[in-house]
N, C-alpha and C. Protein backbone atom coordinates (compact mmCIF):
# COMPACT_ATOMS: atom_id res chain seq x y z
N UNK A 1 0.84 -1.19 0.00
CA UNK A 1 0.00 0.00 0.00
C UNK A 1 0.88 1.24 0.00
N UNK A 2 0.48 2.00 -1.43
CA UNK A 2 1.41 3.44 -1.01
C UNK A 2 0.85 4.60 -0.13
N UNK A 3 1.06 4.83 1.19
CA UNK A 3 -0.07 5.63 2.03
C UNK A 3 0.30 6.89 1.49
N UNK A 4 1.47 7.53 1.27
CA UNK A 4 1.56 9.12 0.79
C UNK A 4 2.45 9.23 -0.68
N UNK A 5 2.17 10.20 -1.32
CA UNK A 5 3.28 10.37 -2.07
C UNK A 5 3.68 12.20 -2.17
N UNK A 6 4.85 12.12 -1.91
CA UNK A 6 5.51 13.98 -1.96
C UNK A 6 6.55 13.66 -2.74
N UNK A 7 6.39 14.78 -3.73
CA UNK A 7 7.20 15.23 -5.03
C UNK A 7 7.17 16.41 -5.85
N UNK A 8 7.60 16.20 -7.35
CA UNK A 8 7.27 18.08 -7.38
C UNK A 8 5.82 17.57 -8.45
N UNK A 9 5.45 18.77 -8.45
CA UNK A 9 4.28 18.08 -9.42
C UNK A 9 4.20 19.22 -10.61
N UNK A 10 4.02 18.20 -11.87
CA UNK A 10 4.82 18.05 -12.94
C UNK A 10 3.22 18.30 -13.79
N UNK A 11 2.05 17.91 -13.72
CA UNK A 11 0.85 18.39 -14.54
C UNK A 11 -0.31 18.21 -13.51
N UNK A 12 -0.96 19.29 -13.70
CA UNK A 12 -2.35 19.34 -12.91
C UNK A 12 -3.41 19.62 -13.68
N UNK A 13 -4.32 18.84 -13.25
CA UNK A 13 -5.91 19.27 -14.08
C UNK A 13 -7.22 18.88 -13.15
N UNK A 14 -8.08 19.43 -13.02
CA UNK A 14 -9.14 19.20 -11.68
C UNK A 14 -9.44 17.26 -11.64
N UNK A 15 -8.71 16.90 -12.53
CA UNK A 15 -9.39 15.06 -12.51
C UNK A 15 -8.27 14.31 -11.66
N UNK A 16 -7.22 14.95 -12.30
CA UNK A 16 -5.90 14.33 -11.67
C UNK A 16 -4.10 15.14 -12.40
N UNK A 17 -3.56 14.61 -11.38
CA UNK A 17 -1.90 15.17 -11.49
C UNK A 17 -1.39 13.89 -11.51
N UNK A 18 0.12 14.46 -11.96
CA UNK A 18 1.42 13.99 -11.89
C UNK A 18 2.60 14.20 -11.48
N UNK A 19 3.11 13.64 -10.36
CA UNK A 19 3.90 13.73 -9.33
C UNK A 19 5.26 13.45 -9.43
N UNK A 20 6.37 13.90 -9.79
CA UNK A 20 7.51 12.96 -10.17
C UNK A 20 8.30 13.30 -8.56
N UNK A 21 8.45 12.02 -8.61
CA UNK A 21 8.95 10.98 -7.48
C UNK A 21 10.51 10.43 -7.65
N UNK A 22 11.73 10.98 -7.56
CA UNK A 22 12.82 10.46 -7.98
C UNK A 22 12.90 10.13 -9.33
N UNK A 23 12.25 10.85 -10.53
CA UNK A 23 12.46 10.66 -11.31
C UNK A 23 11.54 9.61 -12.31
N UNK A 24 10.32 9.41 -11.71
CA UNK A 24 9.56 8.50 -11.83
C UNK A 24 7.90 9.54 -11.56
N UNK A 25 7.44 9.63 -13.08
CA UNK A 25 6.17 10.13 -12.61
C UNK A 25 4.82 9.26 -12.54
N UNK A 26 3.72 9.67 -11.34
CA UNK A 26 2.89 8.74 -10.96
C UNK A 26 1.71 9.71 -11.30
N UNK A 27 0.90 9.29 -11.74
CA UNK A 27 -0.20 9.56 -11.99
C UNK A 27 -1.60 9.33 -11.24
N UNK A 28 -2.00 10.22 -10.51
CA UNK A 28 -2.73 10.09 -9.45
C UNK A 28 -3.95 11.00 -9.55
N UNK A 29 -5.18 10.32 -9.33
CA UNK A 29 -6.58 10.53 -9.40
C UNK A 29 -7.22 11.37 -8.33
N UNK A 30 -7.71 12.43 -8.99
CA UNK A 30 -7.81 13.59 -7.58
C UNK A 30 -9.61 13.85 -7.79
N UNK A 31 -9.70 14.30 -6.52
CA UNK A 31 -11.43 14.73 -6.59
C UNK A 31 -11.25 16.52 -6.66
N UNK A 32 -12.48 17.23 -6.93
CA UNK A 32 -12.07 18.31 -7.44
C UNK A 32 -11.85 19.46 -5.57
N UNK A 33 -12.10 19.15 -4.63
CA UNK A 33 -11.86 19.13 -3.38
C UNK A 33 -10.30 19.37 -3.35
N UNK A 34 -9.63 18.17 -3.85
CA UNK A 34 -8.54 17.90 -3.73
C UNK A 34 -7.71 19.12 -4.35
N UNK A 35 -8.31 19.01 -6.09
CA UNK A 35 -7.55 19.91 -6.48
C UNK A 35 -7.97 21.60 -6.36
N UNK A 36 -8.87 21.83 -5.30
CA UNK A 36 -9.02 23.21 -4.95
C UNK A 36 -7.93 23.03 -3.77
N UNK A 37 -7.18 22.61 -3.14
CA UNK A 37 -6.36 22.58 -2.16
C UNK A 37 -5.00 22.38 -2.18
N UNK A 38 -5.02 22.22 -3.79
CA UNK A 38 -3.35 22.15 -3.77
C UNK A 38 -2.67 23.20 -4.22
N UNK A 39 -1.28 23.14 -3.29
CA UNK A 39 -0.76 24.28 -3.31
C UNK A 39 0.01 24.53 -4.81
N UNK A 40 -0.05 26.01 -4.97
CA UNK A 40 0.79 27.01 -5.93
C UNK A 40 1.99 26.27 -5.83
N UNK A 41 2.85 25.81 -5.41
CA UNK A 41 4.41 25.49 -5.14
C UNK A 41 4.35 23.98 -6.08
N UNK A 42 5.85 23.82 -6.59
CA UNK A 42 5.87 22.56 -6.99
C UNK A 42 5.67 21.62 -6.17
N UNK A 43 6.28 21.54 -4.92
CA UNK A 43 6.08 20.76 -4.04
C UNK A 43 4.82 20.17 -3.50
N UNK A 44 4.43 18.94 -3.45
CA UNK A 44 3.37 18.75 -3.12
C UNK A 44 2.96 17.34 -2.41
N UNK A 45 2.37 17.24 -1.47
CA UNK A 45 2.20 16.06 -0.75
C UNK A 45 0.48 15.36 -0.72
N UNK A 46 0.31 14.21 -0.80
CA UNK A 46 -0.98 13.96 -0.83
C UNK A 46 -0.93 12.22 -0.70
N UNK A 47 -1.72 12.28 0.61
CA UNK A 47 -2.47 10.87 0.81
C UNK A 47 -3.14 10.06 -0.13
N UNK A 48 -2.39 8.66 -0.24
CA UNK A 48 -2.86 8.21 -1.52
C UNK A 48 -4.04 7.01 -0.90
N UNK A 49 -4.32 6.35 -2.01
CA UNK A 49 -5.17 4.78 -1.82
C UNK A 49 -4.79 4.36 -3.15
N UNK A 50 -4.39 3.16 -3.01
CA UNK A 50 -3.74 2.17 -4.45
C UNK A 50 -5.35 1.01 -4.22
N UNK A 51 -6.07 1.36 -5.40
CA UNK A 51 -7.04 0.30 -5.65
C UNK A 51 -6.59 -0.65 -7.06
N UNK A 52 -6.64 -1.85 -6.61
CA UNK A 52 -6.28 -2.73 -7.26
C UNK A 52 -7.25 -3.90 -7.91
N UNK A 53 -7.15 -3.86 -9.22
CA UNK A 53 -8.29 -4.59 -9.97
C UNK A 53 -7.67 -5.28 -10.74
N UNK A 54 -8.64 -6.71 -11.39
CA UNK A 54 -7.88 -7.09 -12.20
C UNK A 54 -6.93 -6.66 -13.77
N UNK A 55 -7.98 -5.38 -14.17
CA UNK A 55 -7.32 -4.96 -15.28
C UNK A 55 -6.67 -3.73 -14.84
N UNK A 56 -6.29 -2.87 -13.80
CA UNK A 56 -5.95 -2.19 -13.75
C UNK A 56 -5.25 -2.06 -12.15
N UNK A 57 -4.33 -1.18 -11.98
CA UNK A 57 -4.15 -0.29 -10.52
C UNK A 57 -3.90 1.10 -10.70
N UNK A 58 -5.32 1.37 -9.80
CA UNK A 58 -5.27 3.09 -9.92
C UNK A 58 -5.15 3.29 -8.44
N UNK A 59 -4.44 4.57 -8.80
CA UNK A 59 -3.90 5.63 -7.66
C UNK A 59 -4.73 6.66 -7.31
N UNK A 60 -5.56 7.14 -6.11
CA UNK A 60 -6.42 8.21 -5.84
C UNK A 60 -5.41 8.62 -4.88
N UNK A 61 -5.53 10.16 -4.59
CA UNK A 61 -4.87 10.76 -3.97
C UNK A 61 -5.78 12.15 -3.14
N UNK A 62 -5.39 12.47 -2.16
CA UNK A 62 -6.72 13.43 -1.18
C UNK A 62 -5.40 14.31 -0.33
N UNK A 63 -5.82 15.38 -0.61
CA UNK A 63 -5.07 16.47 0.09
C UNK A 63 -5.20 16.23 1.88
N UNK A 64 -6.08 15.49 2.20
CA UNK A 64 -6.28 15.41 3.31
C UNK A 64 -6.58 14.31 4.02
N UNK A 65 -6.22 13.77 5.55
CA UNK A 65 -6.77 12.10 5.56
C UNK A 65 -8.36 11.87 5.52
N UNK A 66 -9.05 12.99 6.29
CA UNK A 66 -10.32 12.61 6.39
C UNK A 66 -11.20 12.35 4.94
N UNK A 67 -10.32 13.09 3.99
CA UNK A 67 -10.77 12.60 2.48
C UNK A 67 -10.70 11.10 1.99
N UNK A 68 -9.53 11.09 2.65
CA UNK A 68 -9.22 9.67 2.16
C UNK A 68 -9.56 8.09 3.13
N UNK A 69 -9.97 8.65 4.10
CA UNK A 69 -10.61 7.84 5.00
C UNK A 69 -12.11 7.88 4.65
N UNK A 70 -12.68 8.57 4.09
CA UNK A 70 -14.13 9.08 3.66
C UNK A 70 -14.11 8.39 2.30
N UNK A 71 -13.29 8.22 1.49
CA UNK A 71 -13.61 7.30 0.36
C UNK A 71 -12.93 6.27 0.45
N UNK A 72 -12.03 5.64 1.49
CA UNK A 72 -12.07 3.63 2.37
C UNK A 72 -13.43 3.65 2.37
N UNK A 73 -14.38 4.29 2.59
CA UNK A 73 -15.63 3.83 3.67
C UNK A 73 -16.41 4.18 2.09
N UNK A 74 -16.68 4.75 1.27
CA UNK A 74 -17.59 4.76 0.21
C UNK A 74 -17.31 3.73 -1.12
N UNK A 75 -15.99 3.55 -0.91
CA UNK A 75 -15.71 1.99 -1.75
C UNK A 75 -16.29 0.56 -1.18
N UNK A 76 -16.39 0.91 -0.15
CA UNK A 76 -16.87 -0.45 0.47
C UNK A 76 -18.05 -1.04 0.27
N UNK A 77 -19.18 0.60 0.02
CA UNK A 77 -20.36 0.26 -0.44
C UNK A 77 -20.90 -0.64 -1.35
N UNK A 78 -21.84 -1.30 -1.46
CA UNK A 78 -22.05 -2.11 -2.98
C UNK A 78 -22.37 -1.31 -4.02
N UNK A 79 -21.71 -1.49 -4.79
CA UNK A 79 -22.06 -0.73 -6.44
C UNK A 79 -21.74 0.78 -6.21
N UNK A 80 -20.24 0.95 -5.25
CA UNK A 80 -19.73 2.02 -5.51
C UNK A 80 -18.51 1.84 -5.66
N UNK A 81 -17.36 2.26 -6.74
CA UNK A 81 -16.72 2.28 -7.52
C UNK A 81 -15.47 3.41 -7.08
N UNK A 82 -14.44 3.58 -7.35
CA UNK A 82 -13.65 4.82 -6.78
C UNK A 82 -14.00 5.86 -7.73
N UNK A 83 -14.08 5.79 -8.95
CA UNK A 83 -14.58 6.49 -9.56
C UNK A 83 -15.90 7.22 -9.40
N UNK A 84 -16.76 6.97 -8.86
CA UNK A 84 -18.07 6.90 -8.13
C UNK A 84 -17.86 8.19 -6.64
N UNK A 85 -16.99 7.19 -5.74
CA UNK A 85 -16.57 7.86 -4.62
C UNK A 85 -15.74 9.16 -4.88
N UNK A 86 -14.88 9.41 -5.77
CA UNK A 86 -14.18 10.30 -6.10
C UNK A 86 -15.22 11.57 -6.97
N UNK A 87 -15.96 10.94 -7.29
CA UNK A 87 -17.40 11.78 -8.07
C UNK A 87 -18.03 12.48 -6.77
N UNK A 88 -18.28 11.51 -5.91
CA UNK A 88 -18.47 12.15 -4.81
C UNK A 88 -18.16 13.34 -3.85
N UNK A 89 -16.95 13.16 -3.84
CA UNK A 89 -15.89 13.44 -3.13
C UNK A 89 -15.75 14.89 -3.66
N UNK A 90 -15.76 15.14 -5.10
CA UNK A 90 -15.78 16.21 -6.15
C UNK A 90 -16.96 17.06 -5.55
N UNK A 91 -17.95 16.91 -5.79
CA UNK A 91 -19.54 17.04 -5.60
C UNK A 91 -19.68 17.94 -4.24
N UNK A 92 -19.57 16.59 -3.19
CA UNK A 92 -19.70 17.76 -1.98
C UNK A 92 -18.35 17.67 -1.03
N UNK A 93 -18.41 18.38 -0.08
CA UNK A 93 -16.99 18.85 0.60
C UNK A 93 -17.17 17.75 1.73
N UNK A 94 -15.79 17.06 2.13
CA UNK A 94 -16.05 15.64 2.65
C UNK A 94 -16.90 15.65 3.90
N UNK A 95 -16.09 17.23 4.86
CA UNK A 95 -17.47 17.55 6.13
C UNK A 95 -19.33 17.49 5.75
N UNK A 96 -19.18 17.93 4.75
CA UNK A 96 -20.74 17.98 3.93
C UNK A 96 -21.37 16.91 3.89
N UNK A 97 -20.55 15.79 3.70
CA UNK A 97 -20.57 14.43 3.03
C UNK A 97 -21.01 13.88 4.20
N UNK A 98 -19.90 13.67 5.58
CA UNK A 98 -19.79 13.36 6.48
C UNK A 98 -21.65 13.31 7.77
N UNK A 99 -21.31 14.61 7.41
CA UNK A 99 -22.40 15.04 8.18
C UNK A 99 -24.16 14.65 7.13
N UNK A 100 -24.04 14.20 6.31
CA UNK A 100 -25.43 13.92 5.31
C UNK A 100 -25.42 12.89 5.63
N UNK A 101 -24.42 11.95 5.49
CA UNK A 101 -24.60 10.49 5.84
C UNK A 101 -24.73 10.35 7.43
N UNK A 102 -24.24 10.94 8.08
CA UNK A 102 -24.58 10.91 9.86
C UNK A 102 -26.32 11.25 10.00
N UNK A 103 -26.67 12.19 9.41
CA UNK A 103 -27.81 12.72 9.64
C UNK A 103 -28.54 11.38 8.14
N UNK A 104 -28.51 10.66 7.69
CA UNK A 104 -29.46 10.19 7.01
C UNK A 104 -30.44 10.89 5.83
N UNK A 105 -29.50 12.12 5.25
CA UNK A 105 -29.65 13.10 4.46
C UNK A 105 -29.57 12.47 3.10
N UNK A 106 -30.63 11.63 2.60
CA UNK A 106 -30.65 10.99 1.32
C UNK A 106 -30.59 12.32 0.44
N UNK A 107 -31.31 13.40 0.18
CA UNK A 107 -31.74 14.09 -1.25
C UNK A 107 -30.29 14.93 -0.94
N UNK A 108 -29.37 15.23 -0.13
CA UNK A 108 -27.60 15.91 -0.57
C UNK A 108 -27.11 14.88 -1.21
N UNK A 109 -27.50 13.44 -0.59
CA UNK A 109 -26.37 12.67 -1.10
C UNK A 109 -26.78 11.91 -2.50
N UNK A 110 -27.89 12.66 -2.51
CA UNK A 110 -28.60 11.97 -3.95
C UNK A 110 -28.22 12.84 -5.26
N UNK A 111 -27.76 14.47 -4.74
CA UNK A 111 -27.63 15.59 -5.42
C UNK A 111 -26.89 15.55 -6.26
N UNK A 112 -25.87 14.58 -5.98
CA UNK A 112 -24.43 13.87 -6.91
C UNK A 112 -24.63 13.27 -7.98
N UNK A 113 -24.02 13.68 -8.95
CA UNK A 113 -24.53 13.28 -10.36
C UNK A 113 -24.25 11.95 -10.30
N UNK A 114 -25.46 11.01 -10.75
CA UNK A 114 -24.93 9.94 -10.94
C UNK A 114 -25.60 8.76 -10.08
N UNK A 115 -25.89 9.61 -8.51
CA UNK A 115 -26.28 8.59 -7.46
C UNK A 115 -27.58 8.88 -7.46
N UNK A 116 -28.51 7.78 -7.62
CA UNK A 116 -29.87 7.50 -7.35
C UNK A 116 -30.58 7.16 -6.13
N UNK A 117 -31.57 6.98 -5.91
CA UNK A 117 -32.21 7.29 -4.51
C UNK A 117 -31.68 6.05 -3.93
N UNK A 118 -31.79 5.05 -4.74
CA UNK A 118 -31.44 3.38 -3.79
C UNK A 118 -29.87 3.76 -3.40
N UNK A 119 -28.56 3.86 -4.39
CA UNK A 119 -27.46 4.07 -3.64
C UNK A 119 -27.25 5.03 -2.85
N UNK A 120 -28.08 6.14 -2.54
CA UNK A 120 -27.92 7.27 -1.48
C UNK A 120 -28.17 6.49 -0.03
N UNK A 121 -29.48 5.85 -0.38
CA UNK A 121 -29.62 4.69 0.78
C UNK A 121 -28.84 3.65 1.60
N UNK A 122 -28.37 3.39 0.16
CA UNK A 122 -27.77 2.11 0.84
C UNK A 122 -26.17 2.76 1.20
N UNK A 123 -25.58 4.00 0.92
CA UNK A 123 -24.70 4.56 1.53
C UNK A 123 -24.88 4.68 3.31
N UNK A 124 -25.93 5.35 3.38
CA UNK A 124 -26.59 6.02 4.70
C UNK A 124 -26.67 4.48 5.23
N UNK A 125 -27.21 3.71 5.26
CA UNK A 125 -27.73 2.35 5.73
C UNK A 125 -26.03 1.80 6.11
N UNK A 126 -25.41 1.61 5.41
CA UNK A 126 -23.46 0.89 5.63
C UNK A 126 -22.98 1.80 6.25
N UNK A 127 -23.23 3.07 6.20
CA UNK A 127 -22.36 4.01 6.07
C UNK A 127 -22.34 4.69 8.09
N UNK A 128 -23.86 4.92 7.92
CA UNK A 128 -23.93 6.26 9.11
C UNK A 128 -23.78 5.70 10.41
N UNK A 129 -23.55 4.23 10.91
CA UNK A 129 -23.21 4.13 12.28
C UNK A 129 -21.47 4.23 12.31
N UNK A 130 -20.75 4.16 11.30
CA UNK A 130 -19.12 3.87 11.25
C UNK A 130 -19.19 5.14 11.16
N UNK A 131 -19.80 6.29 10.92
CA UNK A 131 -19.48 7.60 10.80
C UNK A 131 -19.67 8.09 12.03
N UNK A 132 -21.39 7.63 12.45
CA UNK A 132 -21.13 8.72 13.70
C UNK A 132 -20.38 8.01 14.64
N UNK A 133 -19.80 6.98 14.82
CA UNK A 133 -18.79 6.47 15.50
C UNK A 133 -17.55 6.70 15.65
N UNK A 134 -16.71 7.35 14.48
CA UNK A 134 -15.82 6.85 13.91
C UNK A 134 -15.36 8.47 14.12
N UNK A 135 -16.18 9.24 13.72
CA UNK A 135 -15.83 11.15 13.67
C UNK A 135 -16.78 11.61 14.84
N UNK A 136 -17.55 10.84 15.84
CA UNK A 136 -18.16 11.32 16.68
C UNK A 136 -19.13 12.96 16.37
N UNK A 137 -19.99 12.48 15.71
CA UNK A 137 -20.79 13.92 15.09
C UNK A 137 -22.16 13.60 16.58
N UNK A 138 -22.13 14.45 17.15
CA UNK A 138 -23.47 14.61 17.93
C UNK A 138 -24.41 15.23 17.37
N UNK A 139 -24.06 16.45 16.97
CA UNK A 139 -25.43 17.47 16.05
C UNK A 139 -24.99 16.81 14.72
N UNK A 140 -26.24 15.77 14.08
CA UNK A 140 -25.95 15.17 12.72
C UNK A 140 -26.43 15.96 11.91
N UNK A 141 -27.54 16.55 11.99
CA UNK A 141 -28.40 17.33 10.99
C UNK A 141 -28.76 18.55 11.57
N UNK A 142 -28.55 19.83 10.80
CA UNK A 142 -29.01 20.86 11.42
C UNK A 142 -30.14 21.01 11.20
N UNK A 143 -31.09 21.11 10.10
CA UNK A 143 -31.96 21.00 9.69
C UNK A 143 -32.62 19.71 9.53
N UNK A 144 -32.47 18.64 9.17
CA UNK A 144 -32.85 17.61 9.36
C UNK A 144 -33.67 16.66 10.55
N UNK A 145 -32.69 16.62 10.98
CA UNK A 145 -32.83 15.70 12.24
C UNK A 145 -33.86 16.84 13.37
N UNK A 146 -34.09 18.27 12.67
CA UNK A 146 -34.71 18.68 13.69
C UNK A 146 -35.98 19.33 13.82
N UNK A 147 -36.56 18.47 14.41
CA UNK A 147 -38.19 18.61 14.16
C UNK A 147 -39.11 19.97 14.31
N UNK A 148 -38.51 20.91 14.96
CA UNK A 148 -38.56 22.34 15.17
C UNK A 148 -38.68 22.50 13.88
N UNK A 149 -37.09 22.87 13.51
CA UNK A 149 -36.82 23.44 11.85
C UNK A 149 -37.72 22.49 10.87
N UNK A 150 -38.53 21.83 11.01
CA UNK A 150 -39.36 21.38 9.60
C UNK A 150 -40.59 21.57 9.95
N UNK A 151 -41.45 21.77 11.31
CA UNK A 151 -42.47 22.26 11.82
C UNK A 151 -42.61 23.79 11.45
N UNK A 152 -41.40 24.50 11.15
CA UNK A 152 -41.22 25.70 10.91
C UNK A 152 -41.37 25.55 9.67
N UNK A 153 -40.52 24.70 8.63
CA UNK A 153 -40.43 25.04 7.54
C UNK A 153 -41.73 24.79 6.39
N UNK A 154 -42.89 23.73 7.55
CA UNK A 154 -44.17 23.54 7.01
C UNK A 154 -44.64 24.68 6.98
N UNK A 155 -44.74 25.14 8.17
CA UNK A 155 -45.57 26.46 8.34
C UNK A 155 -45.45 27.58 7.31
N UNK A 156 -43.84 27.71 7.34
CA UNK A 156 -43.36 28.49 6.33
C UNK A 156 -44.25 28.55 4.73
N UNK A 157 -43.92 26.82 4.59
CA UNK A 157 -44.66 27.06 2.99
C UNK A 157 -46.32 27.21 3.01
N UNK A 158 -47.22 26.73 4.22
CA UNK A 158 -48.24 27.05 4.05
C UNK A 158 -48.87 28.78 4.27
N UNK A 159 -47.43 29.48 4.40
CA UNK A 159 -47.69 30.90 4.19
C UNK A 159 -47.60 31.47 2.86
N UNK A 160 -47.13 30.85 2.24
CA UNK A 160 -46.55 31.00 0.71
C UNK A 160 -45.36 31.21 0.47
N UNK A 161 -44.28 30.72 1.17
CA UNK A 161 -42.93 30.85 0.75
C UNK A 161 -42.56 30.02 0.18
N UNK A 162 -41.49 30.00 -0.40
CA UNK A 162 -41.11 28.89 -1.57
C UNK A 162 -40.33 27.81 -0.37
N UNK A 163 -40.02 26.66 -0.57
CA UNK A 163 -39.66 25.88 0.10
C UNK A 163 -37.83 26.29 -0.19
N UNK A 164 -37.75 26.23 -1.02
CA UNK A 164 -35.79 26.10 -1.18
C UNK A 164 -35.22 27.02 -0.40
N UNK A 165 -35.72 28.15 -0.60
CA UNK A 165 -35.42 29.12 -0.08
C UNK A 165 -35.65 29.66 1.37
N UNK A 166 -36.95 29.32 1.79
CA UNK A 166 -37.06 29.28 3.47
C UNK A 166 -36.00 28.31 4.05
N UNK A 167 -35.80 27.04 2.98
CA UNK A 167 -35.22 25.92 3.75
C UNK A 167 -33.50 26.72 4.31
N UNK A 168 -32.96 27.08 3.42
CA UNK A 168 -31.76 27.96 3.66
C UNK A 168 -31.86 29.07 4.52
N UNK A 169 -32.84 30.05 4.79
CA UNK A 169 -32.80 30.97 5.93
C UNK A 169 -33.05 30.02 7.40
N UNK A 170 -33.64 28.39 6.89
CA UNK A 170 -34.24 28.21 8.55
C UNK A 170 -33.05 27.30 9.07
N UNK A 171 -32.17 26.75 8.05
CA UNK A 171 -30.92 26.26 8.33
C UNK A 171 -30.05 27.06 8.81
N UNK A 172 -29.95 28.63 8.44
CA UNK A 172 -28.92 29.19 8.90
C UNK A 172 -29.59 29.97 10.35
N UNK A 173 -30.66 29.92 10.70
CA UNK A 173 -30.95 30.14 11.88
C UNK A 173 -31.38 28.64 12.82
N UNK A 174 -30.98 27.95 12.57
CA UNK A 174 -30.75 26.69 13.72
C UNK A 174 -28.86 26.45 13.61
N UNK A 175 -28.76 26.78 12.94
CA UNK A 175 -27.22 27.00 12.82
C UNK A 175 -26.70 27.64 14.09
N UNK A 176 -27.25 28.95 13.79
CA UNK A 176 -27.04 30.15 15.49
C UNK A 176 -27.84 29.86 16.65
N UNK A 177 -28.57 29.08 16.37
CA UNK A 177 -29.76 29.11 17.83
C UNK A 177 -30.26 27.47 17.76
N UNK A 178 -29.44 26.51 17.29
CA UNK A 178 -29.93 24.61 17.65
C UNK A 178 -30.89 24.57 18.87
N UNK A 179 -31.04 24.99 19.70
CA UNK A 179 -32.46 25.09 20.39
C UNK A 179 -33.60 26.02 20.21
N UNK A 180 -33.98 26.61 19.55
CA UNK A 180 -35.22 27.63 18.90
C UNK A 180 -35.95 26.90 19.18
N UNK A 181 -37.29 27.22 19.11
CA UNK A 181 -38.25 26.74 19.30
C UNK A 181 -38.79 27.16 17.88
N UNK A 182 -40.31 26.30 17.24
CA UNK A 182 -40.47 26.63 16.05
C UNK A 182 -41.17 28.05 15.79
N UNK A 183 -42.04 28.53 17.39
CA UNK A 183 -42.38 29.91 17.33
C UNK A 183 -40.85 30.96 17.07
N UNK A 184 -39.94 31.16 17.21
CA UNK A 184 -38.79 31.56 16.90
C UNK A 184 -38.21 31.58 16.03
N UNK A 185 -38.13 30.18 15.16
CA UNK A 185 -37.63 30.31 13.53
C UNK A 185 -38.05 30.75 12.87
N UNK A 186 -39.65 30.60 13.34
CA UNK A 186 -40.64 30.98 12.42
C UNK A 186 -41.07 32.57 12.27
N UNK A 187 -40.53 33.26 13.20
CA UNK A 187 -40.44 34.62 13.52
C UNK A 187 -39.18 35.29 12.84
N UNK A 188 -37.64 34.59 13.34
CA UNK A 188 -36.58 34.85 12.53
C UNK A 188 -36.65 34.72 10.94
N UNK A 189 -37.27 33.72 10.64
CA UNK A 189 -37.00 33.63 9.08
C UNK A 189 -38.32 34.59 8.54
N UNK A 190 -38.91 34.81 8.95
CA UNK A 190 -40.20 35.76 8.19
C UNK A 190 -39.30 37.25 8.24
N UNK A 191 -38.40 37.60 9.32
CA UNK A 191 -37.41 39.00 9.02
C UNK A 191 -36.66 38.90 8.04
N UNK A 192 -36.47 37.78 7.86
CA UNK A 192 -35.15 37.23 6.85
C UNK A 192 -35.55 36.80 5.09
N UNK A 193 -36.70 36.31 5.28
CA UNK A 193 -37.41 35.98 3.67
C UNK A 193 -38.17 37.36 3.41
């Protein structure tokens, strides 16, 4: 297993780079996460995963471990692919990720081009006890998991607000105030829409 590779890096493009390594360049598969984080300098270091198949061995590489510990755990899934996970990985920001699958947030993790309602599921289903275990998330869902903020956000649309858009003012006020009550959100976000 190659766990890191640091070298100068020799071509970049948001899919993937090339790293020369003593003279030896490696070609390594990046999510677009990844390549918003790499540095200006030739120098460059990045946590790899060597997946190994019969017709091939590819190299993924993550600026960071929790990236790369976040797609160990989305390969494992059935009928997810590194290519898949790395789609992922691209898509939303791995905390984003982290916290959708803790909270049982099928329609973020469905948002990903590509993933349909059954594999969003069956991510969340493998996925969300090794997470909230594993990264210890207590608040999984800000909005989600919290019955306030969707008692609010009913109310909301039976006033005539659009749903997308209340949904984002009532997220960012359980954000500041995770205990509100729904008379409160529902007061904050009517200043705010």
């Amino acid at each position: 297993m190659i766990a890191h590779i640091q070298g100068r890096l020799v071509e970049k493009s948001p899919t993937e780079v090339v790293i020369d390594c003593g003279g030896v360049g490696y070609l390594v598969n990046i999510s677009l996460h990844t390549y918003s984080q790499l540095p200006d300098s030739e120098n460059v270091k990045l946590y790899t995963f060597l997946q190994i198949k019969e017709d091939a061995h590819t190299l993924f590489g993550f600026s960071e471990k929790i990236e790369r510990e976040l797609f160990k755990l989305l390969i494992s899934v059935s009928g997810i692919g590194g290519n898949t996970a790395r789609n992922m990985l691209s898509s939303l920001n791995p905390r984003d990720l982290l916290q959708a699958i803790g909270a049982g947030d099928v329609k973020t993790i469905q948002s990903v081009k590509g993933i349909g309602a059954k594999t969003s599921q069956r991510v969340i289903l493998d996925l969300q006890e090794k997470v909230l275990k594993l990264y210890n998330i207590d608040e999984v869902s800000i909005v989600l998991s919290n019955t306030n903020a969707d008692e609010a956000l009913s109310a909301l649309e039976v006033l005539g607000f659009v749903r997308k858009s209340a949904e984002k003012v009532v997220e960012r006020i359980t954000k500041q105030n995770p205990n509100a009550t729904v008379e409160e959100i529902i007061k904050l976000a009517l200043k705010n829409l």
